[in-house]
ModelCIF file with pLDDT and N, C-alpha, C, O atoms, coordinates in Angstrom:
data_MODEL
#
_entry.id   MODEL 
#
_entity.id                         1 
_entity.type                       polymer 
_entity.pdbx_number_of_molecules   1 
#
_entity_poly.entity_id                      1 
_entity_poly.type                           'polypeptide(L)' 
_entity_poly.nstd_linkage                   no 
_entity_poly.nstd_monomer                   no 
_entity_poly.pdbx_seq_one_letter_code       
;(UNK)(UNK)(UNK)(UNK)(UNK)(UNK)(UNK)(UNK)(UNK)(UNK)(UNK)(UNK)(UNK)(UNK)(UNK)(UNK)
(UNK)(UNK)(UNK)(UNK)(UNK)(UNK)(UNK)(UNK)(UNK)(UNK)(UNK)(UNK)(UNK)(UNK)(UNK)(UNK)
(UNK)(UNK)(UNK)(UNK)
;
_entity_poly.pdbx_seq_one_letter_code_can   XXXXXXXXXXXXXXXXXXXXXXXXXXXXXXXXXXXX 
_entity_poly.pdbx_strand_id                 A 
#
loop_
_entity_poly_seq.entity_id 
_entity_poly_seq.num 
_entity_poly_seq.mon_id 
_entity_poly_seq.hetero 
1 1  UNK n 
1 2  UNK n 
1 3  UNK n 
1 4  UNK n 
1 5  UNK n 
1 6  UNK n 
1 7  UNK n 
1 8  UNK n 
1 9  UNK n 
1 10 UNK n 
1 11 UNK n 
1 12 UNK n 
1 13 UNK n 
1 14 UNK n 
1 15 UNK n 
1 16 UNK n 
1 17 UNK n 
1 18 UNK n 
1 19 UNK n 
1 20 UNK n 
1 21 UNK n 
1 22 UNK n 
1 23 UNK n 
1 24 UNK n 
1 25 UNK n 
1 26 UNK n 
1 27 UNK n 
1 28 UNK n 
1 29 UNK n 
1 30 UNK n 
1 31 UNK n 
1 32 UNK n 
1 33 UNK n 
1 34 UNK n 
1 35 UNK n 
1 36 UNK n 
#
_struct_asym.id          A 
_struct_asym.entity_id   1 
#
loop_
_ma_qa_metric.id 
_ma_qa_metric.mode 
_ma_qa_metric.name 
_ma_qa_metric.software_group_id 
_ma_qa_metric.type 
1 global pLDDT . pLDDT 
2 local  pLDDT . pLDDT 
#
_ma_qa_metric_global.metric_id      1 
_ma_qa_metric_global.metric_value   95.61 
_ma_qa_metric_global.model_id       1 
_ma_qa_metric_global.ordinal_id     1 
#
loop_
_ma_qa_metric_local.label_asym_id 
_ma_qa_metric_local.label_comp_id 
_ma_qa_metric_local.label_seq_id 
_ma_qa_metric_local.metric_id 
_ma_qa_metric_local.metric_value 
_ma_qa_metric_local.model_id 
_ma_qa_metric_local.ordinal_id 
A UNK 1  2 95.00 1 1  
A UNK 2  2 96.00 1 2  
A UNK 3  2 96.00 1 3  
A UNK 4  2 96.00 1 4  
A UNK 5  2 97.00 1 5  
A UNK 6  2 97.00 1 6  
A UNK 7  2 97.00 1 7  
A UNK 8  2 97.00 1 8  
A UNK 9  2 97.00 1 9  
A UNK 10 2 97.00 1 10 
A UNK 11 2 97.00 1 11 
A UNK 12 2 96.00 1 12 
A UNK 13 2 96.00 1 13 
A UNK 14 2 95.00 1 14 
A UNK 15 2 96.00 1 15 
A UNK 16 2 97.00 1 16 
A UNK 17 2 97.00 1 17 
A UNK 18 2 96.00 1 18 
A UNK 19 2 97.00 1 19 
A UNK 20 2 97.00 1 20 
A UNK 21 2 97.00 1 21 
A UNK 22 2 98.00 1 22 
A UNK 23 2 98.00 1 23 
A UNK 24 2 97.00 1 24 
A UNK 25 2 97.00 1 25 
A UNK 26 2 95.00 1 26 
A UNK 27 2 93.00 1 27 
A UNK 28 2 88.00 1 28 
A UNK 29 2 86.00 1 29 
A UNK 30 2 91.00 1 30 
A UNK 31 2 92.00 1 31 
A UNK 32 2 95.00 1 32 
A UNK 33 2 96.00 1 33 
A UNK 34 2 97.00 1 34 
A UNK 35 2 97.00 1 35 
A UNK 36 2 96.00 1 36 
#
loop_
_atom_site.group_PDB 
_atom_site.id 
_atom_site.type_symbol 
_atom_site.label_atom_id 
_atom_site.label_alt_id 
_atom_site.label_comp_id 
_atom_site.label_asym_id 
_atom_site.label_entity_id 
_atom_site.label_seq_id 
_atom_site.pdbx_PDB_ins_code 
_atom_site.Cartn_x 
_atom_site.Cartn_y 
_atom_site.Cartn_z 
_atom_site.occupancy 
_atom_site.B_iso_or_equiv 
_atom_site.pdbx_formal_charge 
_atom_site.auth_seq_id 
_atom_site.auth_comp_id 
_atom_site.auth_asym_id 
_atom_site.auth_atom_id 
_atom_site.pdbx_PDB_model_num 
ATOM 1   N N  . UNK A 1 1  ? 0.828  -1.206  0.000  1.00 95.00 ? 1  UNK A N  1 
ATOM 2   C CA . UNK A 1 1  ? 0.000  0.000   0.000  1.00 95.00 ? 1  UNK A CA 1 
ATOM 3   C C  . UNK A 1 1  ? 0.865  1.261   0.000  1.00 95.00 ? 1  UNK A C  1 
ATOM 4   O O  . UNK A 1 1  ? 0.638  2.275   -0.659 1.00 95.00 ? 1  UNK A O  1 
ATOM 5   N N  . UNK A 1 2  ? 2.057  1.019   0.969  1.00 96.00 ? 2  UNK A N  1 
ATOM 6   C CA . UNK A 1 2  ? 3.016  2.222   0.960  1.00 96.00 ? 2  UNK A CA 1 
ATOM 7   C C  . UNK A 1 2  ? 3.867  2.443   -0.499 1.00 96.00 ? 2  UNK A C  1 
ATOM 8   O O  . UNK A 1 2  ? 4.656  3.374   -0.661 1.00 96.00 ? 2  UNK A O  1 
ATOM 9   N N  . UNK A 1 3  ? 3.664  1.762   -1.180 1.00 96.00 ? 3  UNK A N  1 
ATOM 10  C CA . UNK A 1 3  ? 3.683  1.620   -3.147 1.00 96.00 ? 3  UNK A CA 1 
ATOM 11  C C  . UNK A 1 3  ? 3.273  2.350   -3.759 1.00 96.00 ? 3  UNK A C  1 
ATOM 12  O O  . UNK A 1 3  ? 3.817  3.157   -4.513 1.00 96.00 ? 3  UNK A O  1 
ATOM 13  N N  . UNK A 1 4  ? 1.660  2.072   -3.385 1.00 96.00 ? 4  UNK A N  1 
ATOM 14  C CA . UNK A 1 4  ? 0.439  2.473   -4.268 1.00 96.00 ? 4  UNK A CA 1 
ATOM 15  C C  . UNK A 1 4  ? 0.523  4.407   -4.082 1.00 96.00 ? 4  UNK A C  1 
ATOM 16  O O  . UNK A 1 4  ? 0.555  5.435   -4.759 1.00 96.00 ? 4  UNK A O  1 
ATOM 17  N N  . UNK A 1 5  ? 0.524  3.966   -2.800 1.00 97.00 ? 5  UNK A N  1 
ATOM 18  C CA . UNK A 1 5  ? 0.381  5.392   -2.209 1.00 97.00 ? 5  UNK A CA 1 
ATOM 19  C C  . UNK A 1 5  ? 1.236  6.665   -2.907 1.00 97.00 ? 5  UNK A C  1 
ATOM 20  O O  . UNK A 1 5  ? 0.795  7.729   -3.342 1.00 97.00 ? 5  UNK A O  1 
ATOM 21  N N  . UNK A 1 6  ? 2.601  6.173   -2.856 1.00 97.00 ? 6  UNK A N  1 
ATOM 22  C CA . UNK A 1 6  ? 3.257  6.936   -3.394 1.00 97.00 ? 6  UNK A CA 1 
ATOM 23  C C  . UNK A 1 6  ? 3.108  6.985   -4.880 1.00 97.00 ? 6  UNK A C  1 
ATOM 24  O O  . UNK A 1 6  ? 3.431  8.010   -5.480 1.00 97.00 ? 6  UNK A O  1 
ATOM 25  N N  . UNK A 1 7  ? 2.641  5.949   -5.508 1.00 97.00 ? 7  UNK A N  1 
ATOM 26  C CA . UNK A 1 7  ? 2.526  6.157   -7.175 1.00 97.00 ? 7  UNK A CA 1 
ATOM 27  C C  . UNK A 1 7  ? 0.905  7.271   -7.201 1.00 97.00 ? 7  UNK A C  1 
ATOM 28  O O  . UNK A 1 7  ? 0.607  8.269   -7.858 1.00 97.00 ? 7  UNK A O  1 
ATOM 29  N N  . UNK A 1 8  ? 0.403  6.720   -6.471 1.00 97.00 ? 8  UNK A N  1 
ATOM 30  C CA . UNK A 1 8  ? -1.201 7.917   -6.637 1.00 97.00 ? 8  UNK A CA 1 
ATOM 31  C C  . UNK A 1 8  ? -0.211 9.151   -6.262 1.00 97.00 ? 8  UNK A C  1 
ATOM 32  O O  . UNK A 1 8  ? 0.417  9.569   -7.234 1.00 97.00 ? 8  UNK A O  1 
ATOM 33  N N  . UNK A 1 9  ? -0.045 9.581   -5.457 1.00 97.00 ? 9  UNK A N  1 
ATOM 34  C CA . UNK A 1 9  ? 0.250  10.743  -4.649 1.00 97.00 ? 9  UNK A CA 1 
ATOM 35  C C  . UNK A 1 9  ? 1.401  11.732  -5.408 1.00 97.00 ? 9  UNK A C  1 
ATOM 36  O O  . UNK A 1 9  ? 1.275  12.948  -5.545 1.00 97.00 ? 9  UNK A O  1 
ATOM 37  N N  . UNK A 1 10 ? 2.484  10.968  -5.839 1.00 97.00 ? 10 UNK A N  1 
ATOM 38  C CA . UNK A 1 10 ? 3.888  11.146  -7.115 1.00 97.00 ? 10 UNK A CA 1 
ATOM 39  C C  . UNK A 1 10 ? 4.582  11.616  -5.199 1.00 97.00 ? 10 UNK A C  1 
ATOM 40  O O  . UNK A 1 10 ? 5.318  12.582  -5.400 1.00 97.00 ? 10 UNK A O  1 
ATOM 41  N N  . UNK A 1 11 ? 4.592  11.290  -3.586 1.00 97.00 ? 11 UNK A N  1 
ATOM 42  C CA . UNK A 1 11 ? 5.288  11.963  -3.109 1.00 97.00 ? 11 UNK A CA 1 
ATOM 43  C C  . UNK A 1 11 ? 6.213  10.652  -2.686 1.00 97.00 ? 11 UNK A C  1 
ATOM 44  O O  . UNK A 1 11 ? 5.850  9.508   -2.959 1.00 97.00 ? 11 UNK A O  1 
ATOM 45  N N  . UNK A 1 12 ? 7.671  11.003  -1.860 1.00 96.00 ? 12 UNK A N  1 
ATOM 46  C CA . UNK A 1 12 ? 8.027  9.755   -1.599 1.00 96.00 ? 12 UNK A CA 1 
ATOM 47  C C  . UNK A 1 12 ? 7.365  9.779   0.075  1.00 96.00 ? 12 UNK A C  1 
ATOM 48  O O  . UNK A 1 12 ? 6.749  10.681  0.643  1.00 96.00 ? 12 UNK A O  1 
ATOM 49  N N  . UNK A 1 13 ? 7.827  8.217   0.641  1.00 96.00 ? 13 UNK A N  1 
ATOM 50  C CA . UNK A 1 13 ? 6.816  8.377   2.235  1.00 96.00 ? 13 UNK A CA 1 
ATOM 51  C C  . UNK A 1 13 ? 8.241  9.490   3.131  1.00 96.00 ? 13 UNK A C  1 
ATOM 52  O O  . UNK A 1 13 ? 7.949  9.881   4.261  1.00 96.00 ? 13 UNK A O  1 
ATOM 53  N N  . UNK A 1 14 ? 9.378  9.823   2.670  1.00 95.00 ? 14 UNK A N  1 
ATOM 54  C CA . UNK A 1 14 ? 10.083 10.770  3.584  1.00 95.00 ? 14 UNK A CA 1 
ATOM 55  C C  . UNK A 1 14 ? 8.900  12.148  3.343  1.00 95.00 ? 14 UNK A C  1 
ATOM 56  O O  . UNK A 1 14 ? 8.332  12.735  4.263  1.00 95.00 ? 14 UNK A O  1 
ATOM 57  N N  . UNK A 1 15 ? 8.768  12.387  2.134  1.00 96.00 ? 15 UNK A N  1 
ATOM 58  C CA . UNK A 1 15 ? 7.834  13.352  1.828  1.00 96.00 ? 15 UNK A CA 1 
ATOM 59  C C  . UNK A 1 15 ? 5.891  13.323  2.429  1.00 96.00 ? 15 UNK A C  1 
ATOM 60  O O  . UNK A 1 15 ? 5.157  14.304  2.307  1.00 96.00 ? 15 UNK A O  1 
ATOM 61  N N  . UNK A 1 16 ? 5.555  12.312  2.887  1.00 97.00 ? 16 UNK A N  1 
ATOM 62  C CA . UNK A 1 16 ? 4.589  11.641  3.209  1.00 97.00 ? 16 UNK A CA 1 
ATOM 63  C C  . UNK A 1 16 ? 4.869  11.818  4.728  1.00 97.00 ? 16 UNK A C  1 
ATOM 64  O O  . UNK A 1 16 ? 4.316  12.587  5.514  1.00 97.00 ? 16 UNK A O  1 
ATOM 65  N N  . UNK A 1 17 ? 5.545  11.204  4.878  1.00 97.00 ? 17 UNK A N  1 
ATOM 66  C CA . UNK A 1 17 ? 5.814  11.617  6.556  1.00 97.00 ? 17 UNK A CA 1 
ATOM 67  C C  . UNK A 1 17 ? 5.803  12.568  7.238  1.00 97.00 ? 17 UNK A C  1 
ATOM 68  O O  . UNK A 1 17 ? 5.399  12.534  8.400  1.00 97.00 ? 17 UNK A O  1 
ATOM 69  N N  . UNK A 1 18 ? 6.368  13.916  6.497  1.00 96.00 ? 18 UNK A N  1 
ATOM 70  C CA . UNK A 1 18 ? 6.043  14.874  7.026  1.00 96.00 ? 18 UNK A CA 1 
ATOM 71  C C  . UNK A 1 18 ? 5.252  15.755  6.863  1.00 96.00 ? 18 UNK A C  1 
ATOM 72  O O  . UNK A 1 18 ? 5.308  16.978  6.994  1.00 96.00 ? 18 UNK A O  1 
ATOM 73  N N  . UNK A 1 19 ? 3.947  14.561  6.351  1.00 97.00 ? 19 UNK A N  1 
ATOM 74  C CA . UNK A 1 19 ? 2.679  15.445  6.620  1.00 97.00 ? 19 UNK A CA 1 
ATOM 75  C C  . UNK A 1 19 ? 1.705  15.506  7.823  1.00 97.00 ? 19 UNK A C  1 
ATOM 76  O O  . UNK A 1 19 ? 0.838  16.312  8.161  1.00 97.00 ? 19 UNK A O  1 
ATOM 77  N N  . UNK A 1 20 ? 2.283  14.091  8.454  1.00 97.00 ? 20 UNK A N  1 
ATOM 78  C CA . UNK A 1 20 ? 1.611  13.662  9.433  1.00 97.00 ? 20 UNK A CA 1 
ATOM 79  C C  . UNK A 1 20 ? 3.146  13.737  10.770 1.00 97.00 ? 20 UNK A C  1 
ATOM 80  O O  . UNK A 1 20 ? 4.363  13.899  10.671 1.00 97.00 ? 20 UNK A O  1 
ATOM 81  N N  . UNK A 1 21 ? 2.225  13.527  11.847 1.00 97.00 ? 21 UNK A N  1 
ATOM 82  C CA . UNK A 1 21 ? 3.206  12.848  13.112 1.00 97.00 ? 21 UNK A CA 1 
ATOM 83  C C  . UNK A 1 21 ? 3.778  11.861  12.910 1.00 97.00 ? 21 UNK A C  1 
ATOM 84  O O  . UNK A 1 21 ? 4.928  11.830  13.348 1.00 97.00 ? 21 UNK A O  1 
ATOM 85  N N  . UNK A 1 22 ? 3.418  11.000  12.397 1.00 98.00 ? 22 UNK A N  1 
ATOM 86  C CA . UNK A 1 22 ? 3.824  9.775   12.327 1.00 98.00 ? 22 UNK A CA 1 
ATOM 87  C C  . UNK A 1 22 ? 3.045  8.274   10.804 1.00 98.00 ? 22 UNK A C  1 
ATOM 88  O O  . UNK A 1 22 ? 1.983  7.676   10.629 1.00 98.00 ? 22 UNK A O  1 
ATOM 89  N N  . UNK A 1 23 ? 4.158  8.332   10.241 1.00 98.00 ? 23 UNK A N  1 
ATOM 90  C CA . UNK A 1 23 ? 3.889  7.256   9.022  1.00 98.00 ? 23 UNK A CA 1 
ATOM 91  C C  . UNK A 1 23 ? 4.477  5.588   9.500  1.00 98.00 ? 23 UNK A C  1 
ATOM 92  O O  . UNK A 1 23 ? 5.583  5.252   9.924  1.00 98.00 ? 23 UNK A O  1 
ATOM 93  N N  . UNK A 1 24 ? 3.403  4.876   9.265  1.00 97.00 ? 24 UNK A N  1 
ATOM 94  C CA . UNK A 1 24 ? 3.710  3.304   9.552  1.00 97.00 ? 24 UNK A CA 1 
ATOM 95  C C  . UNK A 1 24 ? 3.673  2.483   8.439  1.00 97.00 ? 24 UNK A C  1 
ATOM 96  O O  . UNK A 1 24 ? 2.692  2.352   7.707  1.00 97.00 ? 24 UNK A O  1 
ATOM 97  N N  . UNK A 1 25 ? 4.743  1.928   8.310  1.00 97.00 ? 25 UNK A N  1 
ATOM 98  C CA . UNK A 1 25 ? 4.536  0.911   6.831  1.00 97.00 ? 25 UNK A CA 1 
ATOM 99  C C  . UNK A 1 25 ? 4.770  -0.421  7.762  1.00 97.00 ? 25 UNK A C  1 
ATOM 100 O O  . UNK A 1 25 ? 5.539  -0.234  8.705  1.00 97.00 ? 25 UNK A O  1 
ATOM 101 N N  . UNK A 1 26 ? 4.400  -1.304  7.675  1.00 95.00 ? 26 UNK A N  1 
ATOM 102 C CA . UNK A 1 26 ? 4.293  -2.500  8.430  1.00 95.00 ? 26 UNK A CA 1 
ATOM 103 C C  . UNK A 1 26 ? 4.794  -3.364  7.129  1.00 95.00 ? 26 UNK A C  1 
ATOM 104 O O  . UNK A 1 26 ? 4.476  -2.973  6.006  1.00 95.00 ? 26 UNK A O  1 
ATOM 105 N N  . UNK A 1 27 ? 5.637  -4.623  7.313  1.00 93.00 ? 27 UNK A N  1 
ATOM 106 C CA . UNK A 1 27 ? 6.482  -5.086  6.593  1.00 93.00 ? 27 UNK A CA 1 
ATOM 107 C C  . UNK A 1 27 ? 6.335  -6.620  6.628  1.00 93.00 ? 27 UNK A C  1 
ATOM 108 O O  . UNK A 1 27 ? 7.108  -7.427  6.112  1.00 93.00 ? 27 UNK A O  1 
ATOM 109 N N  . UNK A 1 28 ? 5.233  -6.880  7.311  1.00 88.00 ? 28 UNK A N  1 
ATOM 110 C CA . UNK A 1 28 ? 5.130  -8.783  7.259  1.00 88.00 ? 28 UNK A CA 1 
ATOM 111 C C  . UNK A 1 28 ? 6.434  -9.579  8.227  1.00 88.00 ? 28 UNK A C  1 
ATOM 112 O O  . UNK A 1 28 ? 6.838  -9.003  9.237  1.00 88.00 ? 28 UNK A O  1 
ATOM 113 N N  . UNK A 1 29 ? 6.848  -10.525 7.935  1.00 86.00 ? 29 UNK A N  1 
ATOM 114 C CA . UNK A 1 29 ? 7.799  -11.001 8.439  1.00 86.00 ? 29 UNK A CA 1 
ATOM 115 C C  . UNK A 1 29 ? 8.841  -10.201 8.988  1.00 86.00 ? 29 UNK A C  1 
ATOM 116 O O  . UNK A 1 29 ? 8.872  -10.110 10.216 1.00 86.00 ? 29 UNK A O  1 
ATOM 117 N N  . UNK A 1 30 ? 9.882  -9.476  8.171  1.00 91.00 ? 30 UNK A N  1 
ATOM 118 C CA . UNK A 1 30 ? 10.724 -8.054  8.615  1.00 91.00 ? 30 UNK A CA 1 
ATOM 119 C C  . UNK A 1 30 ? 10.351 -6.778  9.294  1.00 91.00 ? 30 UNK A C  1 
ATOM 120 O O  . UNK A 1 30 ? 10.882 -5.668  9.285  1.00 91.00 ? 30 UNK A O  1 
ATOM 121 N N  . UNK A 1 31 ? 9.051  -7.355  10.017 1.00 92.00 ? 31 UNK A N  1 
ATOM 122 C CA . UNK A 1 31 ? 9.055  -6.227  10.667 1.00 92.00 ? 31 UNK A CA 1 
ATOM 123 C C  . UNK A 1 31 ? 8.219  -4.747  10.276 1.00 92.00 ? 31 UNK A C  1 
ATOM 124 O O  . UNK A 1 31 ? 7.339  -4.778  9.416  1.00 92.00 ? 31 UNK A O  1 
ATOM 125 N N  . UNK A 1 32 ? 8.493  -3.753  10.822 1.00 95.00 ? 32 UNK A N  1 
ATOM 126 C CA . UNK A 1 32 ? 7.827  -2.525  10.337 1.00 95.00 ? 32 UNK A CA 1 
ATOM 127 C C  . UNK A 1 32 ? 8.707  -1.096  11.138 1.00 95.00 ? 32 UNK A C  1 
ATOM 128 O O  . UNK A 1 32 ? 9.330  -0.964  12.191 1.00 95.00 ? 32 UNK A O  1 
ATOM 129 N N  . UNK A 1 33 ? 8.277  -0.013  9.762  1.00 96.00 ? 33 UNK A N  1 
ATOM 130 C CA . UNK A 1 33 ? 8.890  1.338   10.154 1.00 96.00 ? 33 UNK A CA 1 
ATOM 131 C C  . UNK A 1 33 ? 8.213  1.814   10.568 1.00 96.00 ? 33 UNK A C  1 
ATOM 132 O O  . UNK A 1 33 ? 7.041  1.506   10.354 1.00 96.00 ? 33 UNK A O  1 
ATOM 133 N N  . UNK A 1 34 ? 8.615  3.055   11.574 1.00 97.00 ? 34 UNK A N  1 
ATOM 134 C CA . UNK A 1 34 ? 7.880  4.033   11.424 1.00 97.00 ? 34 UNK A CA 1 
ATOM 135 C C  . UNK A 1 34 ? 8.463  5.168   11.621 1.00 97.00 ? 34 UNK A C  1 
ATOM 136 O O  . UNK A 1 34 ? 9.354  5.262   12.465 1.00 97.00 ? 34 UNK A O  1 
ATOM 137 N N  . UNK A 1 35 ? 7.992  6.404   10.747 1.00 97.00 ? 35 UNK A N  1 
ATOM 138 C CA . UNK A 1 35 ? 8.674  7.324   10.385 1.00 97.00 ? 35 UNK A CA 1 
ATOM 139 C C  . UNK A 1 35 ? 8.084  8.800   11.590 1.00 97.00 ? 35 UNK A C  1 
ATOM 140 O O  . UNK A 1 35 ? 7.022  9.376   11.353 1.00 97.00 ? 35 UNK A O  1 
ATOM 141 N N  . UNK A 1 36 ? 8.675  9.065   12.401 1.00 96.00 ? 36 UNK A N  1 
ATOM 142 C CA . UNK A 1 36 ? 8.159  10.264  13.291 1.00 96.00 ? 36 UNK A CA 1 
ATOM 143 C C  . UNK A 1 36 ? 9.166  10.955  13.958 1.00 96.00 ? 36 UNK A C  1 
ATOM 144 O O  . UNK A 1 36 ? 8.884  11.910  14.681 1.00 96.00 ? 36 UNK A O  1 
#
């Protein structure tokens, strides 16, 4: 979704992130980021 997002949007999630407090990409097995 953190893919999609950025292909709809044209932003990257560093750019995404700082729209909000806090961006979560959750990663399945490896784990997950989060950007804040």
């Amino acid at each position: 979704e953190a893919q999609v997002l950025q292909d709809k949007t044209g932003l990257s999630l560093d750019a995404l992130a700082q729209k909000v407090k806090a961006l979560i990409v959750t990663l399945g097995a490896s784990g997950s980021h989060i950007y804040a």
